[in-house]
N, C-alpha and C. Protein backbone atom coordinates (compact mmCIF):
# COMPACT_ATOMS: atom_id res chain seq x y z
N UNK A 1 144.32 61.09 140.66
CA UNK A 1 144.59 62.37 140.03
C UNK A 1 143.31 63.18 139.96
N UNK A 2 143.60 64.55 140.30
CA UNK A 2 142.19 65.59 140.20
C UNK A 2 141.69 65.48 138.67
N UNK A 3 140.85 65.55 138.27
CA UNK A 3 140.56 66.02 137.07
C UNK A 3 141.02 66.88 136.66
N UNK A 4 140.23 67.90 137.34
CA UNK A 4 140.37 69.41 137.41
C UNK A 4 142.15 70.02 136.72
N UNK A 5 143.01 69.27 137.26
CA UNK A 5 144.02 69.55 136.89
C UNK A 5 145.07 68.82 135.90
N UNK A 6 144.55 68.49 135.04
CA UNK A 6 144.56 68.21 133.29
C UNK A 6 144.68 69.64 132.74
N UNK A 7 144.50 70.67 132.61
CA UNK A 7 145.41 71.92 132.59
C UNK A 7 145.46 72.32 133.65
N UNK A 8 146.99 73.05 133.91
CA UNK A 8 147.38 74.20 134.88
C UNK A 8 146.55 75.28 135.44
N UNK A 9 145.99 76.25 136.22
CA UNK A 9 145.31 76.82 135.95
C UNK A 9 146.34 77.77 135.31
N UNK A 10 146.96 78.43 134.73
CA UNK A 10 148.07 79.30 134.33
C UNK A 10 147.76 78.69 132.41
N UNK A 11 147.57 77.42 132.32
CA UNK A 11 146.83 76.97 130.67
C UNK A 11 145.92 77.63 130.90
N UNK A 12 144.81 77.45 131.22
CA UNK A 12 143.48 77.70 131.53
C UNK A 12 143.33 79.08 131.31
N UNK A 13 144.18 79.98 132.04
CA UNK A 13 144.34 81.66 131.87
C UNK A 13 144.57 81.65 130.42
N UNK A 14 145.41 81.12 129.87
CA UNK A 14 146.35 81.51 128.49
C UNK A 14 144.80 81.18 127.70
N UNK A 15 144.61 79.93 127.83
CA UNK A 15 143.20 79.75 126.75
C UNK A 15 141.93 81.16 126.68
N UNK A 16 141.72 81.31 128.03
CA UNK A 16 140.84 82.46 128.20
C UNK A 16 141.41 83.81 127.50
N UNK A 17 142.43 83.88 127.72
CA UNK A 17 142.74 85.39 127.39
C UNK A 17 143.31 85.36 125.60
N UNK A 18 143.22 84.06 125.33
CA UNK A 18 143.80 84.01 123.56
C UNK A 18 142.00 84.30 123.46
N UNK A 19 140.79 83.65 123.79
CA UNK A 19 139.41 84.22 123.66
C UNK A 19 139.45 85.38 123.21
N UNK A 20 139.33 86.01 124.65
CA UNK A 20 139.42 87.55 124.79
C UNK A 20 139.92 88.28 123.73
N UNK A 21 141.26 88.23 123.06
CA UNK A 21 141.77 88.82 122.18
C UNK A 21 142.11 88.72 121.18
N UNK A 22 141.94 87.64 120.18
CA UNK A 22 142.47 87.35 119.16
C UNK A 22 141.69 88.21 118.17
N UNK A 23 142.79 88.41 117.29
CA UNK A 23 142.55 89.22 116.40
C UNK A 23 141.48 88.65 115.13
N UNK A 24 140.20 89.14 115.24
CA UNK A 24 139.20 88.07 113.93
C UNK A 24 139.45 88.17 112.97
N UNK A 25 140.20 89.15 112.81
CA UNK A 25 140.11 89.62 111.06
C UNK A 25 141.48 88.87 110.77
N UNK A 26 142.08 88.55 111.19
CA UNK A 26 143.70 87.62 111.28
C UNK A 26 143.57 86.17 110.77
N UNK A 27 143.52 85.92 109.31
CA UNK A 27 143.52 84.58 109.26
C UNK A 27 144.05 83.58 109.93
N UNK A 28 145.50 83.86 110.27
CA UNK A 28 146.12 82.85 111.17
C UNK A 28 145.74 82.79 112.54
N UNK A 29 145.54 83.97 113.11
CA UNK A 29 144.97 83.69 114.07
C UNK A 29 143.29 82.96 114.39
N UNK A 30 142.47 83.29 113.30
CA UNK A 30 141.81 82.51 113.53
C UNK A 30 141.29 80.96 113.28
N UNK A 31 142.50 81.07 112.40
CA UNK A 31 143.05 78.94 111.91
C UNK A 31 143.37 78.81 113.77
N UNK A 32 143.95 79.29 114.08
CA UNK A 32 145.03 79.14 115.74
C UNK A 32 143.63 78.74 116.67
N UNK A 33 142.62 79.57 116.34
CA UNK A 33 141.47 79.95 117.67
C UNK A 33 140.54 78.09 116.79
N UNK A 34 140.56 78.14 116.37
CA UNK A 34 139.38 77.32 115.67
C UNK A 34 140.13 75.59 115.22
N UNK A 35 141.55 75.43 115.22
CA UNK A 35 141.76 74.33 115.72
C UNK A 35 142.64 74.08 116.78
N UNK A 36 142.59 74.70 117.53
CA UNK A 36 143.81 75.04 118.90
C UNK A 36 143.33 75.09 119.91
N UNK A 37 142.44 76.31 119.85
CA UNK A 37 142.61 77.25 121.73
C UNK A 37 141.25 76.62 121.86
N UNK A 38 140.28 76.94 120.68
CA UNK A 38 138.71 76.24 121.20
C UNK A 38 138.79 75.23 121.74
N UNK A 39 139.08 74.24 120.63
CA UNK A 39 139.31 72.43 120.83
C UNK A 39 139.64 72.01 122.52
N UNK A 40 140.56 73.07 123.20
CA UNK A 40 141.02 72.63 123.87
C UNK A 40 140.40 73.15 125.08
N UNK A 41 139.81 74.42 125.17
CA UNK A 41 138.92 74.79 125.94
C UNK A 41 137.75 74.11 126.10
N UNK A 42 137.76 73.39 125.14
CA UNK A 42 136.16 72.65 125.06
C UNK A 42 136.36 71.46 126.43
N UNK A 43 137.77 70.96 125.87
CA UNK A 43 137.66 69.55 126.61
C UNK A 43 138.15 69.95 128.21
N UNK A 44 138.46 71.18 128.50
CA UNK A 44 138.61 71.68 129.70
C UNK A 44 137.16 71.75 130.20
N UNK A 45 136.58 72.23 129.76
CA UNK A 45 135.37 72.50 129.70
C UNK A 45 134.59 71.48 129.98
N UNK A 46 134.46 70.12 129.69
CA UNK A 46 134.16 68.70 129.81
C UNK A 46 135.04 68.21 130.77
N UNK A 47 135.97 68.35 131.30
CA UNK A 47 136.46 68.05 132.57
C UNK A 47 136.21 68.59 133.52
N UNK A 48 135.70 70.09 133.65
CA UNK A 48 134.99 70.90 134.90
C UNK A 48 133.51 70.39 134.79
N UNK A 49 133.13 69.76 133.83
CA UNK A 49 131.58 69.30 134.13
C UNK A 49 131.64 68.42 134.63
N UNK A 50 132.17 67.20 134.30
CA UNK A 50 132.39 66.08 134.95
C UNK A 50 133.01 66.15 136.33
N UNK A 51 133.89 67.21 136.97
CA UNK A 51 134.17 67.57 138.00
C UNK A 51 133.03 68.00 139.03
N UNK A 52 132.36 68.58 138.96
CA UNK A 52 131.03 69.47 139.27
C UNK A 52 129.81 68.46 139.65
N UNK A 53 130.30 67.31 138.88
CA UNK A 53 129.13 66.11 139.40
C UNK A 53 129.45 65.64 140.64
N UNK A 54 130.70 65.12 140.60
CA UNK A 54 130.98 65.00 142.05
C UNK A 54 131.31 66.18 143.25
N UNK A 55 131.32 66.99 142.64
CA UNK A 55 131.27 68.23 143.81
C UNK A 55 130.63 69.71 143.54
N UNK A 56 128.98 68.87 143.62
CA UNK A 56 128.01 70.50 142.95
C UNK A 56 128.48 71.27 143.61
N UNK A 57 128.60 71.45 144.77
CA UNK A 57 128.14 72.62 145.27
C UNK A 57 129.91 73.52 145.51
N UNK A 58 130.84 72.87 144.83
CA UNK A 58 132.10 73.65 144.66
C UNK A 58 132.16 74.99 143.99
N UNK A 59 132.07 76.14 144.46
CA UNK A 59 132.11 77.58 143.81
C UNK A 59 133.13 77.68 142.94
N UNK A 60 134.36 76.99 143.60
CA UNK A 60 135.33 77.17 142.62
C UNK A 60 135.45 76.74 140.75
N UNK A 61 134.44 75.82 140.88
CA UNK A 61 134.07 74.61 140.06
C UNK A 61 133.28 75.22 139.26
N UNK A 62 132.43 75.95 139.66
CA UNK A 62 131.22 76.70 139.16
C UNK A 62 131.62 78.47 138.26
N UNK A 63 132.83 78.52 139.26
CA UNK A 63 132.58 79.95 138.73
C UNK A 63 134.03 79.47 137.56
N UNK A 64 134.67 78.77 136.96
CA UNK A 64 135.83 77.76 135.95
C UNK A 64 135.11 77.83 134.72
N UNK A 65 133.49 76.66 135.61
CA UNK A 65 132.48 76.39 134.07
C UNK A 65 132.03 77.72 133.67
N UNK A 66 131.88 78.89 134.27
CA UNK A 66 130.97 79.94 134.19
C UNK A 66 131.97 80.77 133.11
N UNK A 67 133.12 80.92 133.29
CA UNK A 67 134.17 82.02 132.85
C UNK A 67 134.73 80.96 131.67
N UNK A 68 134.62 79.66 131.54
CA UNK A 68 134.95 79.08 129.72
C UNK A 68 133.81 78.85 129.48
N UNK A 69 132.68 78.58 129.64
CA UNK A 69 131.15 78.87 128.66
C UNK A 69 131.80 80.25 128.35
N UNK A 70 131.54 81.47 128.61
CA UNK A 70 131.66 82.99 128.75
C UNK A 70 132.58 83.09 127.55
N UNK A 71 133.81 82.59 127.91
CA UNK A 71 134.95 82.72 126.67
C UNK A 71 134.46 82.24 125.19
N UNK A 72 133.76 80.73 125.42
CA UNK A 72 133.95 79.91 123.81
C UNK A 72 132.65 80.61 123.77
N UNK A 73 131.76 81.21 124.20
CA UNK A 73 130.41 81.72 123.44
C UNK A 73 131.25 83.06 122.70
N UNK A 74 131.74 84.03 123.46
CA UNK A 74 132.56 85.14 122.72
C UNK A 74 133.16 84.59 121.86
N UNK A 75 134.07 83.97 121.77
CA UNK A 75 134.93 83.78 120.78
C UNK A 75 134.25 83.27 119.75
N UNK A 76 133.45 82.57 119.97
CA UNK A 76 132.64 81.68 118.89
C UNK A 76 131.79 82.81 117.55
N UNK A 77 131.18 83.78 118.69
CA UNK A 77 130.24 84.44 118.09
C UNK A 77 131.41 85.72 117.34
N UNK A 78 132.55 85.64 117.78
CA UNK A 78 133.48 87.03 116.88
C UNK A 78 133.98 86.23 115.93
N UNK A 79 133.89 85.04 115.53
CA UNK A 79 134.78 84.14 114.67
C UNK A 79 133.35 83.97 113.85
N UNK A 80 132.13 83.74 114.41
CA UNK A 80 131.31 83.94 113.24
C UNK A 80 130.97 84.98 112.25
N UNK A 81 131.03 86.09 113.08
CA UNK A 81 130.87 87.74 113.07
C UNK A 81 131.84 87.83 111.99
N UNK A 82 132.83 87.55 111.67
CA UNK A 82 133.77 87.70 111.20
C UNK A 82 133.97 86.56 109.87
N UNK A 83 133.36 85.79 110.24
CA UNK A 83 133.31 84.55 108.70
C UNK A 83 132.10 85.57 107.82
N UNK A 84 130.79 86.06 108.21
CA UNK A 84 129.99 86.63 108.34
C UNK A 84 130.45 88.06 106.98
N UNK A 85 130.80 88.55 107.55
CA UNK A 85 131.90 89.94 107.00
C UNK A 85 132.53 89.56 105.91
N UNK A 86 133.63 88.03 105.75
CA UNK A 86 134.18 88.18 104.71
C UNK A 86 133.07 87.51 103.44
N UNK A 87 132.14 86.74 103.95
CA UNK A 87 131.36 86.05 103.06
C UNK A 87 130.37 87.37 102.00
C-alpha cells in the first residue's frame, strides 16, 4: 500500500480548504479546527514525510509537504490570533 494514500487526495483538499476558511471567531468551529482538521492534517503531514524519504526527489511529494506546512502554520497562527483577542 502507498502511504501517500491514507487520505484521498479529495480528504486532503477538504482539510486544506477547512484551513483556509474557518471562521476564528466561531467557537465551534474552532473546537472542529483544533481537535479534527489539524490532528489530522498533522498525521497527513507525517505520512508525506516519511514518503519523501524514500522518494526525495518526487515534486509531487514536495509540493503536498509544502501546501500542509502552509495550511497548519495559517491556521495555527489565526487560531492563536484569535485565542489572543478573546483573552
Amino acid at each position: 500500500m502507498d502511504i501517500t494514500s491514507q487520505l484521498s487526495h479529495s480528504d486532503t483538499e477538504v482539510l486544506l480548504q477547512a484551513c483556509a476558511t474557518f471562521n476564528a471567531s466561531d467557537n465551534a468551529e474552532r473546537a472542529v479546527m483544533q481537535m479534527m482538521v489539524l490532528p489530522m492534517l498533522e498525521r497527513r503531514l507525517e505520512s508525506l514525510y516519511m514518503a519523501v524519504r524514500a522518494a526525495p526527489q518526487n515534486p509531487t511529494l514536495r509540493f503536498a509537504i509544502q501546501q500542509s506546512e502552509s495550511a497548519l502554520g495559517d491556521a495555527s497562527a489565526r487560531l492563536d490570533t484569535s485565542r489572543t483577542q478573546r483573552d
